[in-house]
C-alpha atoms as a PDB file:
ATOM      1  CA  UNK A   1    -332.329  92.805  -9.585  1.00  0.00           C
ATOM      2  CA  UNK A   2    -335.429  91.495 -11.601  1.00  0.00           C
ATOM      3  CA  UNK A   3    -336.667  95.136 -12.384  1.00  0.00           C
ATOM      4  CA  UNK A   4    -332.843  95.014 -14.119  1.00  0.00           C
ATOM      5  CA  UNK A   5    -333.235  92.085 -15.905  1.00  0.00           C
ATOM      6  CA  UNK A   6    -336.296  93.106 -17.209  1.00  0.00           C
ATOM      7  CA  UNK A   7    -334.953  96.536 -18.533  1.00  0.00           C
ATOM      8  CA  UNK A   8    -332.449  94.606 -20.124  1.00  0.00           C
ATOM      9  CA  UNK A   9    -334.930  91.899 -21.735  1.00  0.00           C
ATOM     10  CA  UNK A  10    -336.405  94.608 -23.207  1.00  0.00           C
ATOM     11  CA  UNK A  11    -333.919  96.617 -24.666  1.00  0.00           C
ATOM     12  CA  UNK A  12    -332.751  92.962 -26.026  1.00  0.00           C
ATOM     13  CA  UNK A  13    -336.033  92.828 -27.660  1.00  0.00           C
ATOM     14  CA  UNK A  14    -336.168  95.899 -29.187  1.00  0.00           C
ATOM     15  CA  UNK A  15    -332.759  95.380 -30.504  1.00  0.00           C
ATOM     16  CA  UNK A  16    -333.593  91.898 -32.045  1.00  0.00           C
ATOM     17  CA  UNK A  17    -337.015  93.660 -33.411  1.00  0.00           C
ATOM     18  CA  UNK A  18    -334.918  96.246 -35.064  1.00  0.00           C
ATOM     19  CA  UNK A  19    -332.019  94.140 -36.874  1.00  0.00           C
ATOM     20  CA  UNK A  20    -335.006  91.636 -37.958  1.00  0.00           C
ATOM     21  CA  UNK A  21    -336.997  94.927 -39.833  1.00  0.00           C
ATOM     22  CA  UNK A  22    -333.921  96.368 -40.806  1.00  0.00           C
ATOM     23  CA  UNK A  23    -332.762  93.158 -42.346  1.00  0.00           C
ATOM     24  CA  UNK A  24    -336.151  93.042 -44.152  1.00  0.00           C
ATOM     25  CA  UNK A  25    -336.783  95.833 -45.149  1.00  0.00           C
ATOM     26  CA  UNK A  26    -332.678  95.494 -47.099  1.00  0.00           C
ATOM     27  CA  UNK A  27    -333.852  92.630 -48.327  1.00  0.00           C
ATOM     28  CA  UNK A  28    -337.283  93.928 -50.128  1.00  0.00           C
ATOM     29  CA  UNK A  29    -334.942  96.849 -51.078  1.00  0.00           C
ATOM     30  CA  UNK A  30    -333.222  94.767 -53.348  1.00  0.00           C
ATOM     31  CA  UNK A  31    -336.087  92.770 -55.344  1.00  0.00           C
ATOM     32  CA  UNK A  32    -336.517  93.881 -58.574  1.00  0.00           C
ATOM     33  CA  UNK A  33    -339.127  96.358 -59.296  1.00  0.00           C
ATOM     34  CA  UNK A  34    -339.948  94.993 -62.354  1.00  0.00           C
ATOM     35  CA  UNK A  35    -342.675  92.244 -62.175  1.00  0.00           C
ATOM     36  CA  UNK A  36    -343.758  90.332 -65.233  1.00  0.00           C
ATOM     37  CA  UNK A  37    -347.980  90.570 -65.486  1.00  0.00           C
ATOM     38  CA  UNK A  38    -348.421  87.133 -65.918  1.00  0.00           C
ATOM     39  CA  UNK A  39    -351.526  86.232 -68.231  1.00  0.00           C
ATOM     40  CA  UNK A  40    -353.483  83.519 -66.630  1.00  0.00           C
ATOM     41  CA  UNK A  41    -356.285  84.074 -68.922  1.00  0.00           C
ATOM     42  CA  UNK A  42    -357.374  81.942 -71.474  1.00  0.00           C
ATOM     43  CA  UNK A  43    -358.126  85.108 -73.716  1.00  0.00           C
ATOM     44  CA  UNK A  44    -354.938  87.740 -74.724  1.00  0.00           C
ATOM     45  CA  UNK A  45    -356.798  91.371 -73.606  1.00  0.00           C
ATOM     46  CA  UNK A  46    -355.385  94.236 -75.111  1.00  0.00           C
ATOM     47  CA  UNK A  47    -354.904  96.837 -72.254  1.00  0.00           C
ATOM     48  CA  UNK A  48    -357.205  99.701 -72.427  1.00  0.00           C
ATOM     49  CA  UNK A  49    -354.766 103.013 -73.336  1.00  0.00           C
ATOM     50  CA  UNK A  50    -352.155 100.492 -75.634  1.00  0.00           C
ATOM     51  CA  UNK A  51    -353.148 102.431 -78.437  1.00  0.00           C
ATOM     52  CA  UNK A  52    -352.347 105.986 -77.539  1.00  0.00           C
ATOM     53  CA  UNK A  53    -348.943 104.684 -76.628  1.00  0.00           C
ATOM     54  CA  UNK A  54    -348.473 102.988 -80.022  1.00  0.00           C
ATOM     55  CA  UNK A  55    -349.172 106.819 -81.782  1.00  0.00           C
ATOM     56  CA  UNK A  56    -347.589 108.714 -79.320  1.00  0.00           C
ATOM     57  CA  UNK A  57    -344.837 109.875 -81.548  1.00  0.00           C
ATOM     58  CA  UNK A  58    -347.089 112.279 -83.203  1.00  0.00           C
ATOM     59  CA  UNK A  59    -347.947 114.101 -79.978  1.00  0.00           C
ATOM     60  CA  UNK A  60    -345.346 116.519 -79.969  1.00  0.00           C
ATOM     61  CA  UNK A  61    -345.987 117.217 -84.041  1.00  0.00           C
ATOM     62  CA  UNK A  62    -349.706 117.952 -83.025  1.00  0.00           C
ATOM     63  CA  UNK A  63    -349.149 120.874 -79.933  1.00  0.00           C
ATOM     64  CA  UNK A  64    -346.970 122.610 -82.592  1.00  0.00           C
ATOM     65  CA  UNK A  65    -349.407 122.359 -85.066  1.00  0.00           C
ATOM     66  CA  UNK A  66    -351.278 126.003 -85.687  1.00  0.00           C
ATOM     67  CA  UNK A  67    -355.074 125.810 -85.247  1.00  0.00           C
ATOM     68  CA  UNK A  68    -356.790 126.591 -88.845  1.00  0.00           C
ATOM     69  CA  UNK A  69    -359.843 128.413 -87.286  1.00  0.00           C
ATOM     70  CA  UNK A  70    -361.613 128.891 -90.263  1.00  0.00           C
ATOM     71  CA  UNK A  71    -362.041 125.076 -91.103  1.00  0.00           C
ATOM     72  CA  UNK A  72    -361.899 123.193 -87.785  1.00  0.00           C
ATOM     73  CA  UNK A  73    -364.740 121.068 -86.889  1.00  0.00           C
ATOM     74  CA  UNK A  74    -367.057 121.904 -83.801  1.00  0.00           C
ATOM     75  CA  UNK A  75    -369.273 119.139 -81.695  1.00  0.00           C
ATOM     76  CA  UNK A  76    -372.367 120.201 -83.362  1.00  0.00           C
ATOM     77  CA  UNK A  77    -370.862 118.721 -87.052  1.00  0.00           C
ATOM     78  CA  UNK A  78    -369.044 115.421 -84.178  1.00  0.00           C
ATOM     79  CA  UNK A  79    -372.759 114.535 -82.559  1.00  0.00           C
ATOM     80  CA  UNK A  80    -374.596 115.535 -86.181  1.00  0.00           C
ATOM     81  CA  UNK A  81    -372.361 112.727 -87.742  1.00  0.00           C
ATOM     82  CA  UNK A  82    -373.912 110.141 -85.645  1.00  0.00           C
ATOM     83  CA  UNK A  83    -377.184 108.425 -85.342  1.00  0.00           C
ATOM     84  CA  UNK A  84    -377.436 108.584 -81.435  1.00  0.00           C
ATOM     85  CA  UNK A  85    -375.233 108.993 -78.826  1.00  0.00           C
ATOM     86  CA  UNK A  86    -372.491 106.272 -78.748  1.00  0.00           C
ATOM     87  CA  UNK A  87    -372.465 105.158 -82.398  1.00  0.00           C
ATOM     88  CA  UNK A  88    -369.691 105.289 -84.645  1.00  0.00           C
ATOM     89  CA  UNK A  89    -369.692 108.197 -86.966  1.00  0.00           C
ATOM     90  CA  UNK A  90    -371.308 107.761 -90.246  1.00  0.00           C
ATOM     91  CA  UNK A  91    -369.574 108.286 -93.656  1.00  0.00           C
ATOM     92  CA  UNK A  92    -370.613 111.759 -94.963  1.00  0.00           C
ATOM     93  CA  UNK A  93    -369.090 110.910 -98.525  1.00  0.00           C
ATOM     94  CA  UNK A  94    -369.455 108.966-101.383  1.00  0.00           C
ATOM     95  CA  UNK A  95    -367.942 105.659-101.112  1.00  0.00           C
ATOM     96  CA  UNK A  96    -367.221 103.078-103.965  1.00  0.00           C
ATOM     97  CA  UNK A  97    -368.704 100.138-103.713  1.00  0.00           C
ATOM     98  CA  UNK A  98    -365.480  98.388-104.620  1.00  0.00           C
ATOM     99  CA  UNK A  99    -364.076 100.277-101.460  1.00  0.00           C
ATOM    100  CA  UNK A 100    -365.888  97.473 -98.822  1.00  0.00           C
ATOM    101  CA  UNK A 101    -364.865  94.765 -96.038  1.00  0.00           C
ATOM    102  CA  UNK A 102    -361.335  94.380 -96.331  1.00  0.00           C
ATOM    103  CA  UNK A 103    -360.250  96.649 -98.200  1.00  0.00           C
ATOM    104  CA  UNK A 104    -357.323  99.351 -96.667  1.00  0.00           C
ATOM    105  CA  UNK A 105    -358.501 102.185 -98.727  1.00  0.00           C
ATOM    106  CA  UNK A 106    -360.312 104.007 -96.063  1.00  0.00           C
ATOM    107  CA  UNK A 107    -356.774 104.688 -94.430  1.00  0.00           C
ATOM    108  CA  UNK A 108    -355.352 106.401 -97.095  1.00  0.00           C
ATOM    109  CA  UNK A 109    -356.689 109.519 -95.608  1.00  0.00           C
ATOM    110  CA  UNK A 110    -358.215 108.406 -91.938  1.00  0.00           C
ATOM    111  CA  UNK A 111    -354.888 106.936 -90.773  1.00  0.00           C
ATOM    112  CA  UNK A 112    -353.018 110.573 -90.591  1.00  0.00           C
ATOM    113  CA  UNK A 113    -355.338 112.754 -91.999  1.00  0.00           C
ATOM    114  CA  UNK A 114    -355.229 116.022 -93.689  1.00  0.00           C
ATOM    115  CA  UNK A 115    -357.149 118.568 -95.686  1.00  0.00           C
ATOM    116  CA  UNK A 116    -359.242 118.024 -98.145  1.00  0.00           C
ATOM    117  CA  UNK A 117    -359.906 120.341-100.616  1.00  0.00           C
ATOM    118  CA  UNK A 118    -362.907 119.305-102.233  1.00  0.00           C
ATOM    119  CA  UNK A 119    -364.633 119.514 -98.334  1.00  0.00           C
ATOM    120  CA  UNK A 120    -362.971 122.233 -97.314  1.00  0.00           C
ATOM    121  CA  UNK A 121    -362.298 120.206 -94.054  1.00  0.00           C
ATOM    122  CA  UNK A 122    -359.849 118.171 -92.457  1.00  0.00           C
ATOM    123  CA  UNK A 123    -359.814 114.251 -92.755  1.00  0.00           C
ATOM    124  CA  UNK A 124    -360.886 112.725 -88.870  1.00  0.00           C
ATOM    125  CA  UNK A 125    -358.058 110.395 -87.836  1.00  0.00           C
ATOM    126  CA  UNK A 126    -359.309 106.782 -87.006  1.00  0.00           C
ATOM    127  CA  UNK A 127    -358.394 105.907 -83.461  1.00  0.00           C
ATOM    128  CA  UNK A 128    -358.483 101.779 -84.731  1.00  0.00           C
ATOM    129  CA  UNK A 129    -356.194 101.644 -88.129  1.00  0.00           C
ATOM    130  CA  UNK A 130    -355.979  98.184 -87.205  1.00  0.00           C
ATOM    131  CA  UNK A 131    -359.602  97.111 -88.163  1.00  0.00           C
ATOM    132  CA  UNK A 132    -359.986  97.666 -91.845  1.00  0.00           C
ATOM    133  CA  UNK A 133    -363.651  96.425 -92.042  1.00  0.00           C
ATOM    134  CA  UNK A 134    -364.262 100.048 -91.649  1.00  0.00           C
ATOM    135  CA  UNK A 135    -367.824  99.268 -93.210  1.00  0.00           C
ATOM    136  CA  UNK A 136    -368.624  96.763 -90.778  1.00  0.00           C
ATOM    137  CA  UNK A 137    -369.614  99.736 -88.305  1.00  0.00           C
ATOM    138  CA  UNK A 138    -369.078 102.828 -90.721  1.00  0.00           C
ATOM    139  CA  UNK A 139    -372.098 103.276 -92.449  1.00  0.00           C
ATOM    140  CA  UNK A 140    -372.951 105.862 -95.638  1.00  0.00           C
ATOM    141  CA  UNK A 141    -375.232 108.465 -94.546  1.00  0.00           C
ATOM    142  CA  UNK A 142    -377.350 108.852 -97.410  1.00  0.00           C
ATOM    143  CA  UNK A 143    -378.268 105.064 -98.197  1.00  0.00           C
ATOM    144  CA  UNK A 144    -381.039 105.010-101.156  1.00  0.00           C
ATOM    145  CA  UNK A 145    -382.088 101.231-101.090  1.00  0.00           C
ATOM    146  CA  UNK A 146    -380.672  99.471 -97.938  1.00  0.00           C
ATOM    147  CA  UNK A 147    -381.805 101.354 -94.708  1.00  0.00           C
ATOM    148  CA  UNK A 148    -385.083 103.274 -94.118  1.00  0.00           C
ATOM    149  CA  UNK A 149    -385.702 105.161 -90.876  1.00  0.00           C
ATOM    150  CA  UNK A 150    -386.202 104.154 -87.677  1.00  0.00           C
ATOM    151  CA  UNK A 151    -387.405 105.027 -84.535  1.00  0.00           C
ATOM    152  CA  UNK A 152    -384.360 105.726 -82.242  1.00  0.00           C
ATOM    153  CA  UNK A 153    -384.247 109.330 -80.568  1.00  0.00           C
ATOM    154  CA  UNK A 154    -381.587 111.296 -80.889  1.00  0.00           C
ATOM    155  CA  UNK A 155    -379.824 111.569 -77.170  1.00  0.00           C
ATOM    156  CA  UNK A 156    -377.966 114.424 -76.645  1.00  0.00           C
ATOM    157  CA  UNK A 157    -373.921 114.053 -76.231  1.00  0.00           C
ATOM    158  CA  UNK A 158    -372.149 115.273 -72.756  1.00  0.00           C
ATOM    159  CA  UNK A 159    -371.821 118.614 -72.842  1.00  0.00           C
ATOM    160  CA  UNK A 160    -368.286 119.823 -72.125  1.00  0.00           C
ATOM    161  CA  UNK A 161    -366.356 121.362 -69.700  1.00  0.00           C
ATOM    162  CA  UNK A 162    -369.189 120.260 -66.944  1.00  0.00           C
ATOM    163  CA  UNK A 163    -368.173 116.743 -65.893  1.00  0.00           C
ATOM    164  CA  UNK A 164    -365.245 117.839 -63.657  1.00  0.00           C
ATOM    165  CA  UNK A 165    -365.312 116.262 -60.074  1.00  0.00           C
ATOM    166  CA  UNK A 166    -363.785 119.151 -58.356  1.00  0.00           C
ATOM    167  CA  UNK A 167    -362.926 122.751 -59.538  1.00  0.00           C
ATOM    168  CA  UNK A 168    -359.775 122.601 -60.221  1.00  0.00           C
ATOM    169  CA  UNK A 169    -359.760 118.631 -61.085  1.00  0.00           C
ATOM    170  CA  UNK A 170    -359.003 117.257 -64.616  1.00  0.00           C
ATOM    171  CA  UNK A 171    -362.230 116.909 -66.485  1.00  0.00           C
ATOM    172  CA  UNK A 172    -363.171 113.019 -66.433  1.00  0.00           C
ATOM    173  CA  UNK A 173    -363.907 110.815 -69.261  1.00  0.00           C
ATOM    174  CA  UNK A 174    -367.627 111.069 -70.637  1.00  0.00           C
ATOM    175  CA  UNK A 175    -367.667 107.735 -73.164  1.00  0.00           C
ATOM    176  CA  UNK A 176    -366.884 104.710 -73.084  1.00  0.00           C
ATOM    177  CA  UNK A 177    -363.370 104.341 -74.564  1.00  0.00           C
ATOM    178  CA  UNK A 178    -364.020 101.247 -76.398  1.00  0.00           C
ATOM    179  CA  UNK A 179    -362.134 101.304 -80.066  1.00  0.00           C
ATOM    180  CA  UNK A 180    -361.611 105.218 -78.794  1.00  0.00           C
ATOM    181  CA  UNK A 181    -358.309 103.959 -77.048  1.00  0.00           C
ATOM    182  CA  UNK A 182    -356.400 106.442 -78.783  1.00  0.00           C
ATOM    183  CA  UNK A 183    -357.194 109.991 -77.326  1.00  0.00           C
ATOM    184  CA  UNK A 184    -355.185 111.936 -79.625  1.00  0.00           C
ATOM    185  CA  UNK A 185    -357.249 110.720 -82.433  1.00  0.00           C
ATOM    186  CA  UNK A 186    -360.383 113.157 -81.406  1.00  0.00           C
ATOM    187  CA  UNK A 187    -358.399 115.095 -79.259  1.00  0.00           C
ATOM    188  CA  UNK A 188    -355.531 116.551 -81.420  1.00  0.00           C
ATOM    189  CA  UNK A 189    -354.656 117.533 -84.498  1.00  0.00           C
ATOM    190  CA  UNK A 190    -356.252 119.533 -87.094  1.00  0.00           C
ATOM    191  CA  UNK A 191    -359.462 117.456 -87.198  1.00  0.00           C
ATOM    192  CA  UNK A 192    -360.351 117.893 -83.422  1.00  0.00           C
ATOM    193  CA  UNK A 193    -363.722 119.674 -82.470  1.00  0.00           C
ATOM    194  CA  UNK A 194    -362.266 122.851 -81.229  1.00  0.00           C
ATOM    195  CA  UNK A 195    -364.454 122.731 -77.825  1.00  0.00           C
ATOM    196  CA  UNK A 196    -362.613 119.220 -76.819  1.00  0.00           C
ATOM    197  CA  UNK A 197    -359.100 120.053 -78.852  1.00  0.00           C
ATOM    198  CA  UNK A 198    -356.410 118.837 -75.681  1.00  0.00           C
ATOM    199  CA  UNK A 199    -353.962 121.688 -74.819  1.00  0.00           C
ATOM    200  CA  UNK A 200    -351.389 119.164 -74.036  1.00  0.00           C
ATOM    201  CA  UNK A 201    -351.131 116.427 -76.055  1.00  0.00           C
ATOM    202  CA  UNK A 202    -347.495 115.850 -75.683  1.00  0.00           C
ATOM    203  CA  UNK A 203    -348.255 114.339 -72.278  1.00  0.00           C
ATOM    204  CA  UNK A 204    -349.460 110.923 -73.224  1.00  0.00           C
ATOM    205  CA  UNK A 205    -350.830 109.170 -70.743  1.00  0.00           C
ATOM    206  CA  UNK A 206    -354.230 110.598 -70.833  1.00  0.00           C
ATOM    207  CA  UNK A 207    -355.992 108.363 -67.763  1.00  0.00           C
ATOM    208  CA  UNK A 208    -353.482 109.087 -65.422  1.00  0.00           C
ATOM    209  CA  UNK A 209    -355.306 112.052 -64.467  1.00  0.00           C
ATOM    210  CA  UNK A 210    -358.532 111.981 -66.646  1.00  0.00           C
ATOM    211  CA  UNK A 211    -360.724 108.768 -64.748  1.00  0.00           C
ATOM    212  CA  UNK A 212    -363.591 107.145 -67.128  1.00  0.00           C
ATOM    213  CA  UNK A 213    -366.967 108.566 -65.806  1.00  0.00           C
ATOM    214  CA  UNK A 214    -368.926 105.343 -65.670  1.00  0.00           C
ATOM    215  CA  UNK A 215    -372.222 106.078 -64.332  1.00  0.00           C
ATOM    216  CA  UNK A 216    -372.815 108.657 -66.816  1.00  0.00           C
ATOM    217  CA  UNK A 217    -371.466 106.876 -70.074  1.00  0.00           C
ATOM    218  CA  UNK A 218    -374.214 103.811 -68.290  1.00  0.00           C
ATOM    219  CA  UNK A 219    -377.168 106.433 -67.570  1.00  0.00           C
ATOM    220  CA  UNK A 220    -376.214 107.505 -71.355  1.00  0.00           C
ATOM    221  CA  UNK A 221    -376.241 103.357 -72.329  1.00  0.00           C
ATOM    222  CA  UNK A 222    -380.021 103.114 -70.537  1.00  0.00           C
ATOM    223  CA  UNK A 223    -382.049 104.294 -73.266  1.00  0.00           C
ATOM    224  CA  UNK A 224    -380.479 101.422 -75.559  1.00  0.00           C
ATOM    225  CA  UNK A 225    -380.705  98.531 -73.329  1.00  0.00           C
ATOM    226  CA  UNK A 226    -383.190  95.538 -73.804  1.00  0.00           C
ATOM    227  CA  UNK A 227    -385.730  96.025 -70.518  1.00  0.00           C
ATOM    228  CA  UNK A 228    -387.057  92.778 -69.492  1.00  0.00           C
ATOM    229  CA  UNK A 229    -390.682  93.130 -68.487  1.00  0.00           C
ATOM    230  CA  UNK A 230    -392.447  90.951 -65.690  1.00  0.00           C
END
């Protein structure tokens, strides 16, 4: 008799167990999937990839685009443009003086780009439209009064098509994607270096498969950090 009662307890069991994960799991079912990020920050951040979103609608326009392989840019002319590894790209043109802080002028060509005749070449698109001190971080290459040289060693660039994790993996991030949040801007188009030109630009979300490498853009950031000596 107990051995029957206690079959019975537990078949009662596992029938309450059952309606209680049932009735659960029906309930989670119908939550909303949608869940408001709530800020509790002090500071508004701007999330990381916002701005390849906000110029998506040019992807499709760029994979239809025809590759002009006489006057498309390689990363010899990208790294030569900079004065080490990291730094925002100098400007290799003359520049009016009147055409300083403030001023939107630079975005008459670098906001879309396009070829220019006079250097045979195709205007870089900024990846930042938004910040029109482009002098703030933009300097002229060939300053006469204002800058002399320094000491800072060139550091070589990531070289590509080395920096995948696995074979077959996407290849990962080499730089630090600060004001480079929009990929297309280096990565498609006309203006791209040809060796780092994306095959797929209509797919937009770039970091869902391609992850920031961070110990090499911080082995990279070594040779420009303050060491504190005992």
């Amino acid at each position: 008799m107990r051995k029957r009662l206690g079959i019975i307890s537990l078949f009662i069991i596992l029938f309450i167990s059952f309606i209680t994960v049932w009735n659960y799991s029906y309930q989670t079912g119908k939550e909303e999937a949608y869940v408001p990020v709530e800020n509790s920050k002090e500071y508004f951040t701007i999330p990381s990839e916002s701005e390849v979103f906000k110029r998506s609608k040019y992807a499709l326009d760029y994979s239809n685009m025809p590759v002009d392989e006489n006057h498309q840019r390689s990363m010899k002319t990208y790294y030569k443009n900079r004065a080490f590894y990291g730094a925002p790209p100098s400007i290799p043109h003359v520049v009016e003086e009147k055409q300083t802080i403030g001023d939107a002028s630079c975005l008459q060509c670098h906001e879309n780009g396009g070829f220019v005749e006079k250097f045979k070449a195709y205007t870089p698109v900024t990846p930042h439209p938004e910040l029109v001190n482009c002098k703030q971080c933009h300097v002229a290459q060939k300053e006469q009064t204002l800058f002399k040289t320094g000491n800072f060693s060139v550091v070589t660039g990531p070289e590509v098509g080395v920096n995948n994790a696995l074979v077959s993996s996407p290849p990962v991030i080499p730089h630090h994607i600060q004001l480079r949040e929009n990929c297309l801007a280096c990565h498609a188009g006309p203006s791209a270096p040809k060796e780092i030109r994306v095959t797929h630009p209509e797919r937009v979300n770039c970091r869902q498969c391609h992850v920031l490498n961070t110990k090499a853009t911080v082995d990279n950031m070594q040779d420009f950090m303050r060491k504190i000596e005992n």
